[in-house]
Protein backbone atom coordinates (compact mmCIF):
# COMPACT_ATOMS: atom_id res chain seq x y z
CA UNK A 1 52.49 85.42 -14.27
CA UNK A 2 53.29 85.07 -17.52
CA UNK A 3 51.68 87.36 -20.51
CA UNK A 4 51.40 86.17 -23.87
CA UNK A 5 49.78 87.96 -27.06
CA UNK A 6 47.96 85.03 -28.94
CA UNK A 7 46.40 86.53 -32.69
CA UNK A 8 42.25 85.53 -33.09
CA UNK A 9 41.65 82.84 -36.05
CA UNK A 10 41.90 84.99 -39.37
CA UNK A 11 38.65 85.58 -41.30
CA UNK A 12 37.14 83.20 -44.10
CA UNK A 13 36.51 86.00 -46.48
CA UNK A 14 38.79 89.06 -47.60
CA UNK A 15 35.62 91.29 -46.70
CA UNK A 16 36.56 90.53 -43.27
CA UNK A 17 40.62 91.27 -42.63
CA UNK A 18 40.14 95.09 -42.08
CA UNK A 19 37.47 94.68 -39.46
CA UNK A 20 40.00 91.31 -38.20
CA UNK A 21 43.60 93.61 -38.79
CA UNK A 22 41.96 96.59 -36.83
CA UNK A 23 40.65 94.27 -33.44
CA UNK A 24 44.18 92.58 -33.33
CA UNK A 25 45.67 95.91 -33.69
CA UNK A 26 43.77 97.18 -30.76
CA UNK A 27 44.46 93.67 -28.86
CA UNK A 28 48.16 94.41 -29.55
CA UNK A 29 47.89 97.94 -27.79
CA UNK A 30 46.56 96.67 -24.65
CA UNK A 31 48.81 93.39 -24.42
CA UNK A 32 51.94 96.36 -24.88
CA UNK A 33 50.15 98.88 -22.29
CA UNK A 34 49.84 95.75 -19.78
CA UNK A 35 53.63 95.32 -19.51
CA UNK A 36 54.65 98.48 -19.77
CA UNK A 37 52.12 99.85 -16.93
CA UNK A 38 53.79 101.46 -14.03
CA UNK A 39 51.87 101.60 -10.90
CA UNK A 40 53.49 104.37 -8.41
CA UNK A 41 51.71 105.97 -5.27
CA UNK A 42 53.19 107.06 -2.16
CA UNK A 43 52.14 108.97 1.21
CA UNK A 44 53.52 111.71 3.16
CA UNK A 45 53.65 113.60 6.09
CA UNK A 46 52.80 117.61 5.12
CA UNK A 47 52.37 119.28 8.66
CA UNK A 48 55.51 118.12 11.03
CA UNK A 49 55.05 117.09 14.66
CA UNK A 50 52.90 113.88 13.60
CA UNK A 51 53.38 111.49 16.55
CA UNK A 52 53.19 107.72 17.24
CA UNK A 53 53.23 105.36 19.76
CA UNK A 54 55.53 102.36 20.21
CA UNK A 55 55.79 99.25 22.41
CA UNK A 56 58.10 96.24 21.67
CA UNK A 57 55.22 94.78 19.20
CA UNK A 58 55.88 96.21 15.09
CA UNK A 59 53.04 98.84 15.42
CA UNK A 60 52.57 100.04 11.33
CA UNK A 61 53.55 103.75 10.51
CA UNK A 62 49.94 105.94 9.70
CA UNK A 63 51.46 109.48 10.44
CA UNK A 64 51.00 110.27 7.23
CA UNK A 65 48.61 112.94 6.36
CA UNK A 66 48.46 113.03 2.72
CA UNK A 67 48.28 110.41 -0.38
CA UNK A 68 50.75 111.16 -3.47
CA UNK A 69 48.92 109.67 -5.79
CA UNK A 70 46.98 106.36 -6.61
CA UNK A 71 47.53 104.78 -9.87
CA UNK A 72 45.82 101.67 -11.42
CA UNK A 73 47.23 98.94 -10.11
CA UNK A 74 48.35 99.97 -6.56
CA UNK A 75 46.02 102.21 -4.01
CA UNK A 76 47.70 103.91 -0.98
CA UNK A 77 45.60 104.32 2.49
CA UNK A 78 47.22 106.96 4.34
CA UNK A 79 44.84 106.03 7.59
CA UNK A 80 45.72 102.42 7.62
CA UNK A 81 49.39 103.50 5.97
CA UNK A 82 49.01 100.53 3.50
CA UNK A 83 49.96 99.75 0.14
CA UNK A 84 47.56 97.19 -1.50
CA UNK A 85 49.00 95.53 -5.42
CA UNK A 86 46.06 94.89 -7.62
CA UNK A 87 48.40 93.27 -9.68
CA UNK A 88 51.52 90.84 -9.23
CA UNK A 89 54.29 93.60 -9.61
CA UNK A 90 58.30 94.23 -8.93
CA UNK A 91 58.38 96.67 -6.53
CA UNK A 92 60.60 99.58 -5.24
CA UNK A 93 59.76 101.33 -2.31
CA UNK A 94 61.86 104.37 -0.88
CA UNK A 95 61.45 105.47 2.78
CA UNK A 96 62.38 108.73 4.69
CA UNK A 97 62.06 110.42 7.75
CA UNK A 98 63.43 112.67 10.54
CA UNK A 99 61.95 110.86 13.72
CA UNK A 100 62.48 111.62 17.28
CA UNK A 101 62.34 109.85 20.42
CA UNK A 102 60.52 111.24 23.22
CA UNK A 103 60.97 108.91 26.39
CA UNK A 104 65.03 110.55 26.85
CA UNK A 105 67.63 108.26 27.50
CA UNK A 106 68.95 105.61 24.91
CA UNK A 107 66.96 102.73 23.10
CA UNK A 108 66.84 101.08 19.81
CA UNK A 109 63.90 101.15 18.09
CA UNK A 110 63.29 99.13 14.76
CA UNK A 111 61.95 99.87 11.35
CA UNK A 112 61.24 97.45 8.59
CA UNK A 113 59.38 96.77 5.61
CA UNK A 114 56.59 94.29 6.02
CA UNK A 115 54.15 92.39 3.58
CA UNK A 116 51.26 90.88 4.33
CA UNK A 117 52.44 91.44 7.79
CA UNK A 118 55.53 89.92 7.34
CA UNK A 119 58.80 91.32 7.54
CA UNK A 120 61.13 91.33 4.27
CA UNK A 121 64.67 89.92 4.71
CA UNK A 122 66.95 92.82 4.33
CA UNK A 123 64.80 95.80 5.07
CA UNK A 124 65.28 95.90 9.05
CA UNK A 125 67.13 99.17 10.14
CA UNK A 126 68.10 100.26 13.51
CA UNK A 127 67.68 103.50 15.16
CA UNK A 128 69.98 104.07 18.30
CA UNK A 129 68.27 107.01 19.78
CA UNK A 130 70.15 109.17 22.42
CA UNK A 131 67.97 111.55 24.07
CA UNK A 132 65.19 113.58 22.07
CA UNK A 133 67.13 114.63 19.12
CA UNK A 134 65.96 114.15 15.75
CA UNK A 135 67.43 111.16 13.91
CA UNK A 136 67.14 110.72 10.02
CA UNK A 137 66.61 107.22 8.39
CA UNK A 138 65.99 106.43 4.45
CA UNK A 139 66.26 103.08 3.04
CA UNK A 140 65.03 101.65 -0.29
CA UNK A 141 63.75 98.20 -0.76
CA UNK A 142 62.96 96.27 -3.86
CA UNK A 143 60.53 93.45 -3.71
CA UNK A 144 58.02 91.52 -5.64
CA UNK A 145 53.95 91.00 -4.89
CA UNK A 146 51.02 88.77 -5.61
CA UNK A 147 47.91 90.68 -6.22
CA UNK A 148 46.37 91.32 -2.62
CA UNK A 149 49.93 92.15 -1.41
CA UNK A 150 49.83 94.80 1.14
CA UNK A 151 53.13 96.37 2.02
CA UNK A 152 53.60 98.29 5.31
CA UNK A 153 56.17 100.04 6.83
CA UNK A 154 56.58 99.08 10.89
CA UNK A 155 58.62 100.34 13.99
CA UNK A 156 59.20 98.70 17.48
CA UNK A 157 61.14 99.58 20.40
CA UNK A 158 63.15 97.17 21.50
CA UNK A 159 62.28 97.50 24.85
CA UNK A 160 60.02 99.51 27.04
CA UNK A 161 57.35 101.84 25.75
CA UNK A 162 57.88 105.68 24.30
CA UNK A 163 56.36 108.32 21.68
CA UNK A 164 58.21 108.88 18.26
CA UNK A 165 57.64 112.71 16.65
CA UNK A 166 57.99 112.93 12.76
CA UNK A 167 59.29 116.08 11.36
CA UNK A 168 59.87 114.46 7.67
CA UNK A 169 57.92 111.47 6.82
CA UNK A 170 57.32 110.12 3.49
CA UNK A 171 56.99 106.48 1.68
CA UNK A 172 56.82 106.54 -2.34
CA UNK A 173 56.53 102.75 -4.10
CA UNK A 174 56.72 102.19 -7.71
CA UNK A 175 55.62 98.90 -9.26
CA UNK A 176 55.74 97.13 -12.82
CA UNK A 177 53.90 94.12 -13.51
CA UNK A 178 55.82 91.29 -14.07
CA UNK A 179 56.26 89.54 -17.24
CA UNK A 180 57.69 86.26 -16.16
């Protein structure tokens, strides 16, 4: 989406530029405020031992407990543990957690970065868990979004079913609107 800052018609009369100088000024301001906006929100978990389940399906990441923030332009849902863009935006998004396996033994279990439900080329990471121990994973993935977007973070096993326990969870995304 491009942005563009077209001036009004000038006035007919002299009497009129001060009213005419003051509206464009103001016109100006918001056209400036538009593309330097940043939208930023992000979720977290504040109480540890926040538990999941996964099958071999992408089941979306709502352990959260608690909302960052919510600016204009992008609104966090820590129950649905969704991002929604209200505006086309370039996007950052940085992911952490401690999570730990509870089923024993040794599986892979996925993690990803989807939009609109589908994943993003690039963001997939693998956890190899061995036993119950806690495994940390952070990633950061950089994207762009159509207003309506909604950005989720999944995990999967990659086979069988088991419980995941978060000890450190939290997602923060920043977005700018873009000025193509």
């Amino acid at each position: 989406m491009r942005r563009e800052y077209v001036p009004m018609p000038p006035p007919q009369t002299v009497e009129g530029m001060p009213v005419y100088l003051q509206n464009e000024l103001q016109r100006i301001s918001r056209f400036l405020g538009g593309i330097s906006e940043v939208h930023d929100s992000g979720m977290f978990l504040a109480t540890e031992g926040a538990t999941m389940d996964l099958t071999t399906t992408p089941t979306t990441v709502t352990a959260y407990d608690t909302v960052r923030a919510d600016e204009e332009g992008l609104v966090a849902d820590k129950d649905d543990g969704t991002f929604t863009f209200l505006s086309a935006s370039r996007y950052r998004l940085n992911f952490s957690a401690n999570i730990s396996h509870q089923s024993g033994g040794s599986t892979d279990t996925t993690i990803g970065v989807y939009v609109n439900d589908v994943l993003q080329d690039g963001t997939e990471h693998t956890l190899n868990f061995n036993g119950s121990h806690y495994l940390p994973v952070s990633f950061t993935a950089k994207g762009t979004s159509e207003q309506g977007d909604v950005v989720k973070i999944k995990m999967a096993m990659d086979s069988g079913t088991s419980t995941v326990t978060f000890n450190i969870l939290d997602v923060d995304i920043e977005g700018k609107s873009i000025d193509v």
